[in-house]
C-alpha atoms as a PDB file:
ATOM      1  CA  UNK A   1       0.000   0.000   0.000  1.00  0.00           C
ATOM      2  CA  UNK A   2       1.100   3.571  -0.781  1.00  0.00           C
ATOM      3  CA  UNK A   3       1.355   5.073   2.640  1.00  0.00           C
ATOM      4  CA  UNK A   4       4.382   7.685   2.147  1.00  0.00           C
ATOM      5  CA  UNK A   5       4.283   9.816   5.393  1.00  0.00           C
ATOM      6  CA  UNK A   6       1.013   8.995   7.356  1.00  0.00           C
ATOM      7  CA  UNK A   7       0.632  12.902   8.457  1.00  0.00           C
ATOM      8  CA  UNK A   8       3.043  14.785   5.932  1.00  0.00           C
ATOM      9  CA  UNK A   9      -0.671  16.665   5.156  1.00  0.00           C
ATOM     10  CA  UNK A  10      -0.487  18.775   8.222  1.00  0.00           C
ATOM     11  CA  UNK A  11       3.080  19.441   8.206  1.00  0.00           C
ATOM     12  CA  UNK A  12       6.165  20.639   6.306  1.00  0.00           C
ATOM     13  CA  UNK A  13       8.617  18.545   7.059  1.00  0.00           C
ATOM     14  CA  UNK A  14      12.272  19.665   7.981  1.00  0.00           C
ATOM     15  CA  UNK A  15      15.676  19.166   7.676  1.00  0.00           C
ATOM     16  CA  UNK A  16      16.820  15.823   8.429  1.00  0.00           C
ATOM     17  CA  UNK A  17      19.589  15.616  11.313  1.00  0.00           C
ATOM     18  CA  UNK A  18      22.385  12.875  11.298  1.00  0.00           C
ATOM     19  CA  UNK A  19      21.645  11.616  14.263  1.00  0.00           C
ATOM     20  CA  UNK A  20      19.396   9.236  15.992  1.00  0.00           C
ATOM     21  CA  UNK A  21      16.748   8.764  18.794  1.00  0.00           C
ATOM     22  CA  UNK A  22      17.062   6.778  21.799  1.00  0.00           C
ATOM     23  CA  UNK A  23      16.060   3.096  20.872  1.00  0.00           C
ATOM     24  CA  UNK A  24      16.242   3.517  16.819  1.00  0.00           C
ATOM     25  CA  UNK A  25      17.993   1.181  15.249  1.00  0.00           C
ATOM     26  CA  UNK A  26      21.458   2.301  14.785  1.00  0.00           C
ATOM     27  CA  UNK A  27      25.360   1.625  12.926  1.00  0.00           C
ATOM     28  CA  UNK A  28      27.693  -0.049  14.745  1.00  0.00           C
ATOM     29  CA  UNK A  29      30.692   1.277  12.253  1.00  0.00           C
ATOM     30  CA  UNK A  30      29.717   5.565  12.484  1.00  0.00           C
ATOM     31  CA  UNK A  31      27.793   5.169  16.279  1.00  0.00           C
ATOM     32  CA  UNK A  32      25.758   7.854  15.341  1.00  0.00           C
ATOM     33  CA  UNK A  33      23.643   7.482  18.664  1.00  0.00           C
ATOM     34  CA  UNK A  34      23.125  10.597  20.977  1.00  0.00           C
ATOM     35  CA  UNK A  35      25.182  11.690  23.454  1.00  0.00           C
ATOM     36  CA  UNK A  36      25.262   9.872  26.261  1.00  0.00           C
ATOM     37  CA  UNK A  37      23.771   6.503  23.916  1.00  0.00           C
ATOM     38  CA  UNK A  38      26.168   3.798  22.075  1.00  0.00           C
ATOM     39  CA  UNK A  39      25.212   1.953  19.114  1.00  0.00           C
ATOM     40  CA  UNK A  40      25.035  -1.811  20.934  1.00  0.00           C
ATOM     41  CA  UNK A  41      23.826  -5.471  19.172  1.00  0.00           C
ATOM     42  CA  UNK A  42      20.644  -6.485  20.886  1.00  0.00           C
ATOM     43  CA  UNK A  43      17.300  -8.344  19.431  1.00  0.00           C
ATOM     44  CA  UNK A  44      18.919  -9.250  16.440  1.00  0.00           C
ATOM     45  CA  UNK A  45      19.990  -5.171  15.468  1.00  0.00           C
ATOM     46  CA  UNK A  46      22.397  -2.650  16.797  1.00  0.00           C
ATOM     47  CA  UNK A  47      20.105  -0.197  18.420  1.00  0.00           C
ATOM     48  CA  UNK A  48      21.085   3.294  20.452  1.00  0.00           C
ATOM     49  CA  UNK A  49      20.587   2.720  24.602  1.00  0.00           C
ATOM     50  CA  UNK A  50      21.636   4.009  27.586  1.00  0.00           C
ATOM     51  CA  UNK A  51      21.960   0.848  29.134  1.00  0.00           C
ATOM     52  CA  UNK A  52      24.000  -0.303  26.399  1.00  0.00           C
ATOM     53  CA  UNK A  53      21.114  -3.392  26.212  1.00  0.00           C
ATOM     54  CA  UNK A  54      18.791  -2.657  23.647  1.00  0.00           C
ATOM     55  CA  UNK A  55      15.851   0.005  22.469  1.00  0.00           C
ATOM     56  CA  UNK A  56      14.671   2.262  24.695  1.00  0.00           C
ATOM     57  CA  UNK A  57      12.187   4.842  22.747  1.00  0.00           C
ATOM     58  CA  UNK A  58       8.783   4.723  22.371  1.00  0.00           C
ATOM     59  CA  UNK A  59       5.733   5.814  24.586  1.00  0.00           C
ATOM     60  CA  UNK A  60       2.687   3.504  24.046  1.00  0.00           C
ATOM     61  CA  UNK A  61       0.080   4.010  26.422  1.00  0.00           C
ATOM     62  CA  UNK A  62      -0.135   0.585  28.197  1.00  0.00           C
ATOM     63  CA  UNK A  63       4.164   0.586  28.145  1.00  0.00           C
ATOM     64  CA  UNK A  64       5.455  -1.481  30.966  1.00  0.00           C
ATOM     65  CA  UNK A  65       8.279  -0.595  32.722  1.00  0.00           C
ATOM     66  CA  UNK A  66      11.934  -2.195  32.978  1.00  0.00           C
ATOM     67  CA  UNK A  67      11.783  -5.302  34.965  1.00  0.00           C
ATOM     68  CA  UNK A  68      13.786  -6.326  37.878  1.00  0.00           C
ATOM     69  CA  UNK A  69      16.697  -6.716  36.168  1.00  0.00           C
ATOM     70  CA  UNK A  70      16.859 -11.086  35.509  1.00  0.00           C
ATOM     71  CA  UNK A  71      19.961 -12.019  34.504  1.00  0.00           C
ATOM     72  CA  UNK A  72      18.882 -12.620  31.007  1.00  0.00           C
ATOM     73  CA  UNK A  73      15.674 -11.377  30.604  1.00  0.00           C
ATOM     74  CA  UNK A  74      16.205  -7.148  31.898  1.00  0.00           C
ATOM     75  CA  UNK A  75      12.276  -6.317  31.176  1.00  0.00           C
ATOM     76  CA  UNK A  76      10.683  -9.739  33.221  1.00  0.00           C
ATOM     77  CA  UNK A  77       8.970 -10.822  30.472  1.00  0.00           C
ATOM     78  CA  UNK A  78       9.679 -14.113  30.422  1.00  0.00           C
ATOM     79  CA  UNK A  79      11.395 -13.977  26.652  1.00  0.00           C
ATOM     80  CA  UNK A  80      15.111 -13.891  27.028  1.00  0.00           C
ATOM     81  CA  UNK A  81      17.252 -10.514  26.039  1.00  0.00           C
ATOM     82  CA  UNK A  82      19.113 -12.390  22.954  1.00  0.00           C
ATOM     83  CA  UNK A  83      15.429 -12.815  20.977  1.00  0.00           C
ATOM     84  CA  UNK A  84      12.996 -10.012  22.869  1.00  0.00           C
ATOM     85  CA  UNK A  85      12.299  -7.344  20.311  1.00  0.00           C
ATOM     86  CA  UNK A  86      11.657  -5.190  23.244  1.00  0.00           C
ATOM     87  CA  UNK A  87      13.859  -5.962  26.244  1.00  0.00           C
ATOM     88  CA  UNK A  88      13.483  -3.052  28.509  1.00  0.00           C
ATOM     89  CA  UNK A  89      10.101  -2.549  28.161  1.00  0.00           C
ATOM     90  CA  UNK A  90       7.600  -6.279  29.096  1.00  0.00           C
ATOM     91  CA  UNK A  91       5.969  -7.347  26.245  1.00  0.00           C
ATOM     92  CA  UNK A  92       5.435 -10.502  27.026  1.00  0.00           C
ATOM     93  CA  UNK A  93       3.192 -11.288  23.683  1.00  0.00           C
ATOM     94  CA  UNK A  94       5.996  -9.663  21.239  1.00  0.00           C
ATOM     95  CA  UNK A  95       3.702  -7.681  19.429  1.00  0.00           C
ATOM     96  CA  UNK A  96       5.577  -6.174  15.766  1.00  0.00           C
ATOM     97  CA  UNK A  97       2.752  -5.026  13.760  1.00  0.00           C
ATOM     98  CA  UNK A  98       5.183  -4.448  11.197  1.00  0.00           C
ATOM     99  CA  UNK A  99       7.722  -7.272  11.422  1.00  0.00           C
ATOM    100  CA  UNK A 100      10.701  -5.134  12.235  1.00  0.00           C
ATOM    101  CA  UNK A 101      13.309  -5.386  14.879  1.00  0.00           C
ATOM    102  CA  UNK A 102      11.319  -3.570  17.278  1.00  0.00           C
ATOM    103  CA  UNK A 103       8.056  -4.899  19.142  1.00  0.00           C
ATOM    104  CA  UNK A 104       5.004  -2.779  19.090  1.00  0.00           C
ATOM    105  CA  UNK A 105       6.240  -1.158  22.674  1.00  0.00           C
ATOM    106  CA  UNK A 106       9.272   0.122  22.095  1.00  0.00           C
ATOM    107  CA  UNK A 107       8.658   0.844  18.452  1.00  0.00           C
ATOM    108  CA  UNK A 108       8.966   4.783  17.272  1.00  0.00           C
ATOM    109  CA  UNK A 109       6.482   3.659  14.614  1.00  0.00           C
ATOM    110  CA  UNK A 110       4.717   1.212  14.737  1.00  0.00           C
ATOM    111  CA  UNK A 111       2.924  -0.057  11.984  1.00  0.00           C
ATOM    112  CA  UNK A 112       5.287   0.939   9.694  1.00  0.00           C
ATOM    113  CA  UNK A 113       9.070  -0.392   9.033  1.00  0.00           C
ATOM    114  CA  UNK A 114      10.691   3.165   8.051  1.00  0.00           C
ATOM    115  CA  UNK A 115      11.578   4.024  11.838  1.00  0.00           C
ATOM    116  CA  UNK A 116      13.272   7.312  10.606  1.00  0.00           C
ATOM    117  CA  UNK A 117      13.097  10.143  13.667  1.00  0.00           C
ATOM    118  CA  UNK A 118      14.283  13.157  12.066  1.00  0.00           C
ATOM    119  CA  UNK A 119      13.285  15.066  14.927  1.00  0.00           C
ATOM    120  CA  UNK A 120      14.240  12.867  17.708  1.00  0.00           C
ATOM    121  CA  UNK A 121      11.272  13.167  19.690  1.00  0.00           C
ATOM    122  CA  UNK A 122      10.555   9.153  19.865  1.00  0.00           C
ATOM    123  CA  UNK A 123       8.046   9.556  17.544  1.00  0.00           C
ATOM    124  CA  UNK A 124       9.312   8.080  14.009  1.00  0.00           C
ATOM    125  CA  UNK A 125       8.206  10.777  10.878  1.00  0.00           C
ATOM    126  CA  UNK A 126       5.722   8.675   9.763  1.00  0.00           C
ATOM    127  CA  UNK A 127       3.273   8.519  12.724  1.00  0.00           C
ATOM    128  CA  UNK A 128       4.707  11.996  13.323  1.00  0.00           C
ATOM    129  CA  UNK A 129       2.492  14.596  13.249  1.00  0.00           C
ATOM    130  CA  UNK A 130       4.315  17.324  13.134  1.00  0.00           C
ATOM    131  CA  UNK A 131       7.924  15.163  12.212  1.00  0.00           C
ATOM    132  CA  UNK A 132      10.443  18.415  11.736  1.00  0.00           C
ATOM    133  CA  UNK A 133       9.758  19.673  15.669  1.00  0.00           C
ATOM    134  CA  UNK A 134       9.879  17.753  19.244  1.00  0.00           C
ATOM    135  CA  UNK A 135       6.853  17.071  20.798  1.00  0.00           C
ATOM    136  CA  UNK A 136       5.125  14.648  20.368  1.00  0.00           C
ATOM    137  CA  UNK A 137       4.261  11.456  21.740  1.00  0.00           C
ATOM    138  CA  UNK A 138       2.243   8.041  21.277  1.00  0.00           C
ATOM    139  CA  UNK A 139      -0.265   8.061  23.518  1.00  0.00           C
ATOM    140  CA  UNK A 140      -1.819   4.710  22.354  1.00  0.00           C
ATOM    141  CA  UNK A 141      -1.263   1.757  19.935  1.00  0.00           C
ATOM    142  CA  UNK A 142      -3.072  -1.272  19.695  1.00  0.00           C
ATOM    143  CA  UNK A 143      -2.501  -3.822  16.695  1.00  0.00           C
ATOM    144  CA  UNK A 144      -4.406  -6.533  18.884  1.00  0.00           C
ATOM    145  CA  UNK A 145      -2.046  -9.464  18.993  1.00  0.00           C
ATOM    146  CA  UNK A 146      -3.746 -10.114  22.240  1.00  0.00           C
ATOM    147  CA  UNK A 147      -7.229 -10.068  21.256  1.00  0.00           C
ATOM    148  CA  UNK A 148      -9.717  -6.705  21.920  1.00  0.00           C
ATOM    149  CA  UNK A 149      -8.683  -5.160  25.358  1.00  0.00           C
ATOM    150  CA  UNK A 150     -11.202  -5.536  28.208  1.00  0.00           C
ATOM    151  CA  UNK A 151     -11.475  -2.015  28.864  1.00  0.00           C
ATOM    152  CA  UNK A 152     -12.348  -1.242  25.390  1.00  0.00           C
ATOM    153  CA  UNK A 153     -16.184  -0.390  25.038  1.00  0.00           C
ATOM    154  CA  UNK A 154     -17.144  -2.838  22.346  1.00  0.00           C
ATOM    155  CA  UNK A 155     -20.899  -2.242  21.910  1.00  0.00           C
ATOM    156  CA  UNK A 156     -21.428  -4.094  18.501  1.00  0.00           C
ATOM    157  CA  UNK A 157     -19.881  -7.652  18.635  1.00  0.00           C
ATOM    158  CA  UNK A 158     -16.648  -6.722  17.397  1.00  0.00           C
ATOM    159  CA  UNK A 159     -14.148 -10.139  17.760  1.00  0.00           C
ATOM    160  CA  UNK A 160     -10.951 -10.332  17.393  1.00  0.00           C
ATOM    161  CA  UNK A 161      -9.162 -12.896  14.575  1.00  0.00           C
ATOM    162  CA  UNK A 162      -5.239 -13.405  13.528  1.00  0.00           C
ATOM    163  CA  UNK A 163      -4.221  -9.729  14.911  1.00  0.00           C
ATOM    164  CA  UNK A 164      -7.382  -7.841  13.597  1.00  0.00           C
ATOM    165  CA  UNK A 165     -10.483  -6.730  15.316  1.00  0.00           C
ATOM    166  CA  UNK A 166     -13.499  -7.417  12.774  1.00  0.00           C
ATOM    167  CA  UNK A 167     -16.629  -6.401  12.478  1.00  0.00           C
ATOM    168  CA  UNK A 168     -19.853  -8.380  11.137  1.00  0.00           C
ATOM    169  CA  UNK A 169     -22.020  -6.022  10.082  1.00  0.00           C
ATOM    170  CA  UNK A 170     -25.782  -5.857   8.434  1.00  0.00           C
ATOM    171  CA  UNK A 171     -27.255  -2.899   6.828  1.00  0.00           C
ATOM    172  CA  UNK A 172     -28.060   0.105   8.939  1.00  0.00           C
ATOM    173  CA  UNK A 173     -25.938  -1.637  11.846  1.00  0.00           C
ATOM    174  CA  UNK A 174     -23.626   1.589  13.403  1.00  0.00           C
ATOM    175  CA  UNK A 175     -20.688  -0.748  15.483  1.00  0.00           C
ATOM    176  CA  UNK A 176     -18.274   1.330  17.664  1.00  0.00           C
ATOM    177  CA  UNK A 177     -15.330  -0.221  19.077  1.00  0.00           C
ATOM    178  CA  UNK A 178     -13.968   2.604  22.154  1.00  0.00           C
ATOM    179  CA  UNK A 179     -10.484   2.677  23.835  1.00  0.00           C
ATOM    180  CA  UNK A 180     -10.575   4.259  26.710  1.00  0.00           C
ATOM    181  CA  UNK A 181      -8.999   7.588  25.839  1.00  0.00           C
ATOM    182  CA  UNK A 182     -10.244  11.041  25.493  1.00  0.00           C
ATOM    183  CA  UNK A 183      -7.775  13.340  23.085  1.00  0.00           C
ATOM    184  CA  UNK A 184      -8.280  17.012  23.329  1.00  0.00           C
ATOM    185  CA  UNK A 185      -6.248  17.530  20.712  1.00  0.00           C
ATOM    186  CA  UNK A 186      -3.813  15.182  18.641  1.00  0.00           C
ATOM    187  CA  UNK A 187      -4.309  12.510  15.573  1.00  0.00           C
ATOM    188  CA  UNK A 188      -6.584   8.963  15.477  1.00  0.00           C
ATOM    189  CA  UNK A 189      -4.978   7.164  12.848  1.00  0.00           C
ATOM    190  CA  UNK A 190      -6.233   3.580  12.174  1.00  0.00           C
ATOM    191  CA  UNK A 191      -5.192   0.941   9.488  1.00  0.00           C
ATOM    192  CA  UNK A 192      -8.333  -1.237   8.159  1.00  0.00           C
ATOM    193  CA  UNK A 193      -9.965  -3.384   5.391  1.00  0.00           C
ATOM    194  CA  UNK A 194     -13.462  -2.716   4.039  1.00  0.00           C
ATOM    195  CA  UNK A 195     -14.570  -6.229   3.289  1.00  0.00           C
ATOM    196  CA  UNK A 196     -18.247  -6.363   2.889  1.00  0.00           C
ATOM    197  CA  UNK A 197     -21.459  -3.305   2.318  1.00  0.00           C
ATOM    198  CA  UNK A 198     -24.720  -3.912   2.693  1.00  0.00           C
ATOM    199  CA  UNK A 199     -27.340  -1.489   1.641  1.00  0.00           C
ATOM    200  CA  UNK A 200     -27.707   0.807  -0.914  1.00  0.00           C
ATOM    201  CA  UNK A 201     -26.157   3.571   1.144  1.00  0.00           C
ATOM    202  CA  UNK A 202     -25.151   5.149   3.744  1.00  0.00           C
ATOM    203  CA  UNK A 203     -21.979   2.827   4.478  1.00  0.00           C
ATOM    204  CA  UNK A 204     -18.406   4.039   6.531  1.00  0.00           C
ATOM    205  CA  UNK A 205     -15.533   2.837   8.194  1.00  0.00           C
ATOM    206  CA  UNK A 206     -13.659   4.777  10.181  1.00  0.00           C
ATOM    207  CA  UNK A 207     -12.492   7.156  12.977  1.00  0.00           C
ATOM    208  CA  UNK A 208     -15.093   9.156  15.412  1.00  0.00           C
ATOM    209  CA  UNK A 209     -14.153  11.631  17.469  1.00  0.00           C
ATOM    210  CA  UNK A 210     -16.594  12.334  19.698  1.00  0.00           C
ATOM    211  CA  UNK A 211     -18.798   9.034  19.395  1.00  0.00           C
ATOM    212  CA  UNK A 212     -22.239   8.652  20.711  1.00  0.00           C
ATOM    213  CA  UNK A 213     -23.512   4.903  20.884  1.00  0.00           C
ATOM    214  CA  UNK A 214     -26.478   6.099  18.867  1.00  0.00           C
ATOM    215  CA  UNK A 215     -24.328   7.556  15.914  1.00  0.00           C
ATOM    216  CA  UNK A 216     -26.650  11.279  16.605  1.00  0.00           C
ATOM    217  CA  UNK A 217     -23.345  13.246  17.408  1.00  0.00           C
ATOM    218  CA  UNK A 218     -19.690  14.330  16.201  1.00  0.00           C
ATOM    219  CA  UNK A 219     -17.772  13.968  13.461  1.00  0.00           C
ATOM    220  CA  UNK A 220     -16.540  10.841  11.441  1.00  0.00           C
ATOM    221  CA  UNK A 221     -13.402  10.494   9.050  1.00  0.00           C
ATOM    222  CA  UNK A 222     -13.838   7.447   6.999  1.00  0.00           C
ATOM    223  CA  UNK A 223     -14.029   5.933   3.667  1.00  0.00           C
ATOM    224  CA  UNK A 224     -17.946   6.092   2.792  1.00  0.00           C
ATOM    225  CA  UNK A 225     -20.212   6.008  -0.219  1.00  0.00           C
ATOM    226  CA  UNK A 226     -22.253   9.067  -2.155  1.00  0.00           C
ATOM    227  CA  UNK A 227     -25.474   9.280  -2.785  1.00  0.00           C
ATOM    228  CA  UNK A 228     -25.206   8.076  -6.198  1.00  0.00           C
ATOM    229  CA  UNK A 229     -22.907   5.463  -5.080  1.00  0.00           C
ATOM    230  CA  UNK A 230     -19.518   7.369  -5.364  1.00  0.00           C
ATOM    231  CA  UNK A 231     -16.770   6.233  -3.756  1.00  0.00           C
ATOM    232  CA  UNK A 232     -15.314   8.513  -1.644  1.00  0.00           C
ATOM    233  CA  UNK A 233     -13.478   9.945   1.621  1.00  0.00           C
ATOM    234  CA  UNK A 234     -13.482  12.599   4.066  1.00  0.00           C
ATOM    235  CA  UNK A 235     -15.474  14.286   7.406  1.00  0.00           C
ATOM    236  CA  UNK A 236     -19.577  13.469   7.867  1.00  0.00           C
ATOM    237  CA  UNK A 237     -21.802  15.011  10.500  1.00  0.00           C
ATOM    238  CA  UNK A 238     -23.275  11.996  12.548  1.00  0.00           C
ATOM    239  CA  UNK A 239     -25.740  14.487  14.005  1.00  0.00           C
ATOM    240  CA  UNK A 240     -27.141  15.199  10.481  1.00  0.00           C
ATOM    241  CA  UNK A 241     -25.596  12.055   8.107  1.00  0.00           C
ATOM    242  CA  UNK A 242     -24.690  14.746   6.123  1.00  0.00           C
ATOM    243  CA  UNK A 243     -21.098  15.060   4.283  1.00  0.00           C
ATOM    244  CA  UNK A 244     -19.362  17.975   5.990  1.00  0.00           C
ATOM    245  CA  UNK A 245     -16.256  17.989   3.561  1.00  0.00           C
ATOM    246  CA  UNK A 246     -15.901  14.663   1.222  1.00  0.00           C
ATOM    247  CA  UNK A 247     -13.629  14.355  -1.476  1.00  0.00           C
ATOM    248  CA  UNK A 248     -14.488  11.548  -4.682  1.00  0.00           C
ATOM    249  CA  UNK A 249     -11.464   8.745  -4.700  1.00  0.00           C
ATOM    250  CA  UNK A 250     -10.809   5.262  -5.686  1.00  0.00           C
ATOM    251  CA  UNK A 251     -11.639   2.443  -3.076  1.00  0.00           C
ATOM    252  CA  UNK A 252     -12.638  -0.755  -3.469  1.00  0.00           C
ATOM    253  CA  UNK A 253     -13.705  -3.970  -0.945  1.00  0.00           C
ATOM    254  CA  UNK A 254     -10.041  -5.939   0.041  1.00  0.00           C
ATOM    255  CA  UNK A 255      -8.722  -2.527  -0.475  1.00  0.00           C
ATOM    256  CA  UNK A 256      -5.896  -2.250   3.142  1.00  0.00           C
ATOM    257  CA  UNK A 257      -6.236   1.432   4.022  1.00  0.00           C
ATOM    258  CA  UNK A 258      -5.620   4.350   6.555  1.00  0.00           C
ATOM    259  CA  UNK A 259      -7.347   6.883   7.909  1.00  0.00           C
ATOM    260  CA  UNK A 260      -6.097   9.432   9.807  1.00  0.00           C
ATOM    261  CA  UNK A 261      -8.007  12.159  11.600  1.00  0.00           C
ATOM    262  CA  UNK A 262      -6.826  15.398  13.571  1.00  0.00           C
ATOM    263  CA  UNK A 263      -8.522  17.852  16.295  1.00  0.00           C
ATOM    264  CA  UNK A 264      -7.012  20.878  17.151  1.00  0.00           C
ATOM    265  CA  UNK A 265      -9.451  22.367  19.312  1.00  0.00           C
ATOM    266  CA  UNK A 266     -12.620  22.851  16.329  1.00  0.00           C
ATOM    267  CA  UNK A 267     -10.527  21.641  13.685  1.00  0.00           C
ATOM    268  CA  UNK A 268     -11.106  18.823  12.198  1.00  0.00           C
ATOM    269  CA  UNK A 269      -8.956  17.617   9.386  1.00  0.00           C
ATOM    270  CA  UNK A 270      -9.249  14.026   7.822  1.00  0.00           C
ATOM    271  CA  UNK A 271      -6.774  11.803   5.633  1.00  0.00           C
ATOM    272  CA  UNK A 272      -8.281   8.551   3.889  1.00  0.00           C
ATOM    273  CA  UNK A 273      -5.440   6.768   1.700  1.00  0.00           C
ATOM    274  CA  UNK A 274      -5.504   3.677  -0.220  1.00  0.00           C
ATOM    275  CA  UNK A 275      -3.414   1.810  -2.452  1.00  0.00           C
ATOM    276  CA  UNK A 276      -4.800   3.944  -5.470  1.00  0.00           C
ATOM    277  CA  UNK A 277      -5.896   7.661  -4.144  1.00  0.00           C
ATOM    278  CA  UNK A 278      -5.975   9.868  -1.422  1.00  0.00           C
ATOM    279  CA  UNK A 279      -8.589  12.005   0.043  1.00  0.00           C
ATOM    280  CA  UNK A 280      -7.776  15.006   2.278  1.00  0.00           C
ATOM    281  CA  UNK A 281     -10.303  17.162   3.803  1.00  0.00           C
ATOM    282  CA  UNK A 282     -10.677  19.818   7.044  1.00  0.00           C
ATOM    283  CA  UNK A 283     -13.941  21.145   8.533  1.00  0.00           C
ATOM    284  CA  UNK A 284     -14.555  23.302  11.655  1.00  0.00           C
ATOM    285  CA  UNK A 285     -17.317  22.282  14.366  1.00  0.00           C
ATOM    286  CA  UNK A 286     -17.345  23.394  18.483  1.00  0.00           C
ATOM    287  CA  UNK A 287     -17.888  20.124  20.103  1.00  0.00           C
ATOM    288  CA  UNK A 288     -17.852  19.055  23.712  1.00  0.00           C
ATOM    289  CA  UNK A 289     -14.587  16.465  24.322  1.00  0.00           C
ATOM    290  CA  UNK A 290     -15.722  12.442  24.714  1.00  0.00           C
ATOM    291  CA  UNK A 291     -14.016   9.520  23.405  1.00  0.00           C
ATOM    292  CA  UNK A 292     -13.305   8.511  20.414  1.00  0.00           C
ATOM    293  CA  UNK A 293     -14.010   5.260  18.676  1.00  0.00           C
ATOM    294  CA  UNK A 294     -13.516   3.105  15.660  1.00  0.00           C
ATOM    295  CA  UNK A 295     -16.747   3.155  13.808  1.00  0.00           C
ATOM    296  CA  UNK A 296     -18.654   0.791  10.930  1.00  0.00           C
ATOM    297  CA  UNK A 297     -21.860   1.834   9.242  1.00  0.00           C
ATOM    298  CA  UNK A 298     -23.423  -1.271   7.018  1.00  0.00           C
ATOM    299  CA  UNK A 299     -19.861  -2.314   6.071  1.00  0.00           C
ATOM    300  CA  UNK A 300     -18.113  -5.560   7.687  1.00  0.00           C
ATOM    301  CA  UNK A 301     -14.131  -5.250   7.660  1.00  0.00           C
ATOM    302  CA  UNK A 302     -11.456  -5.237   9.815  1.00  0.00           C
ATOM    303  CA  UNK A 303      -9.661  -2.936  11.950  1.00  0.00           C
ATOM    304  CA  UNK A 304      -5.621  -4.076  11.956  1.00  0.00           C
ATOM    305  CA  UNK A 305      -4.606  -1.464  14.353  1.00  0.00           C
ATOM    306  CA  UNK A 306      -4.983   1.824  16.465  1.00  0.00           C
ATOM    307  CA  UNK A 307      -2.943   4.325  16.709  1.00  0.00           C
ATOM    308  CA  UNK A 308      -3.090   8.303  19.245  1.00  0.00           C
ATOM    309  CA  UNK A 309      -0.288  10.249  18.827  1.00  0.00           C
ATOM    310  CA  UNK A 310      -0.902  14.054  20.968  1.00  0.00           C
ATOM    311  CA  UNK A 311       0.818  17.071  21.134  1.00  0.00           C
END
């Protein structure tokens, strides 16, 4: 899939320095770690540490800390240091939603392979938002490896099958699927397959943000279908069902896409990019803060990860 940088529409990316974040992946021969990190062989990689034991970026939400120090096994995790592709942060399931060195929790990007951190914030540039100044941070990723959290509010029968959460849908059925999170400000982004539409209308998948169990508030960024059966992308007002700012692109079912969907205070800007197109749209509404949610309308699919990176 075409994915270039995830955010790179809200931003103007900057110069690229030479050197590298804590944790990124790293060469032994130039050591081009920061100061006070050295470039050391760990989890099949040289990466940069301060403990001169592996990867130490990355700021997922449900992070673990450093275990108690095992001889062998420095997070606790039960996995052993010489094949964890996290060992100073416990992930005992060694998540890697994108099969790179790195597990999901100490990953600077993590559902892409391109770890690049020009800014050296933690965040790599392409779940950057804003990838040319230091800031920001991942508040949440989820790629469920484990299944659909327990806290999540799943109100719709969403299950979870070989890493995905999916959806069964029917026509007119409105499924949310709710981390418990609430972003002021920042960027949803979510990877996901449209599979199956029922209906003659009316269908979405996407990102809602805020999300009423009855669909009769917020906004939604998602890939959805016109009234003439267009296929199509961008911002609709679940108070109304109305488009606020939609953009005609090229989708089809089995298509893997992203969506990505920013609030900075009451604006609302949304990305929807698939293999073929890309649809990029902004709209301005006041709305009160409450979570946000993955959200299906009349379209079963599945939802391959989660992703909340905030200023």
């Amino acid at each position: 899939m075409r994915v270039g940088s995830l955010l790179a529409w809200l931003v103007v990316a900057g110069c690229y320095a030479p050197t590298l974040s804590s944790g990124a992946p790293c060469d032994p021969a130039t050591d081009n770690c920061p100061q006070g990190q050295s470039c050391v062989a760990q989890a099949g990689g040289y990466f940069c540490s301060t403990t001169g034991t592996g990867p130490t970026d990355g700021s997922i939400v449900d992070q673990q800390p450093a275990g108690d120090g095992h001889p062998g096994d420095m997070d606790g995790d039960g996995i052993a240091d010489a094949v964890d592709n996290c060992p100073t942060k416990s992930n005992a399931n060694q998540a890697n939603e994108d099969g790179d060195l790195l597990g999901d929790e100490c990953d600077p990007c993590p559902p892409f392979a391109d770890n690049t951190d020009s800014d050296h914030d933690g965040v790599g540039d392409l779940c950057d938002p804003h990838p040319s100044t230091v800031g920001d941070k991942i508040a949440l990723f989820e790629g469920f490896a484990s299944g659909i959290p327990q806290t999540w509010v799943n109100n719709s029968g969403w299950t979870a099958s070989n890493g995905d959460a999916v959806i069964a849908s029917a026509d007119g059925t409105v499924a949310y699927l709710e981390p418990p999170l609430v972003p002021a400000n920042g960027t949803v982004s979510m990877g996901f397959t449209p599979q199956v539409m029922f209906g003659t209308g009316g269908h979405g998948f996407g990102v809602t943000n805020p999300s009423a169990s009855a669909g009769t508030s917020g906004l939604v960024c998602e890939l959805l279908t016109g009234a003439a059966g267009e296929t199509q992308g961008g911002i609709v007002n679940m108070a109304t069902g109305v488009p606020s700012a939609t953009m005609n692109m090229t989708w089809a079912l089995g298509d893997e896409m992203v969506v990505g969907f920013q609030r900075s205070d009451n604006m609302f800007g949304c990305l929807v990019i698939d293999g073929a197109s890309t649809a990029t749209t902004s709209t301005m509404m006041t709305l009160s803060l409450s979570v946000m949610a993955i959200r299906s309308r009349s379209v079963s699919g599945r939802a391959h990860w989660l992703m909340v990176t905030t200023p």
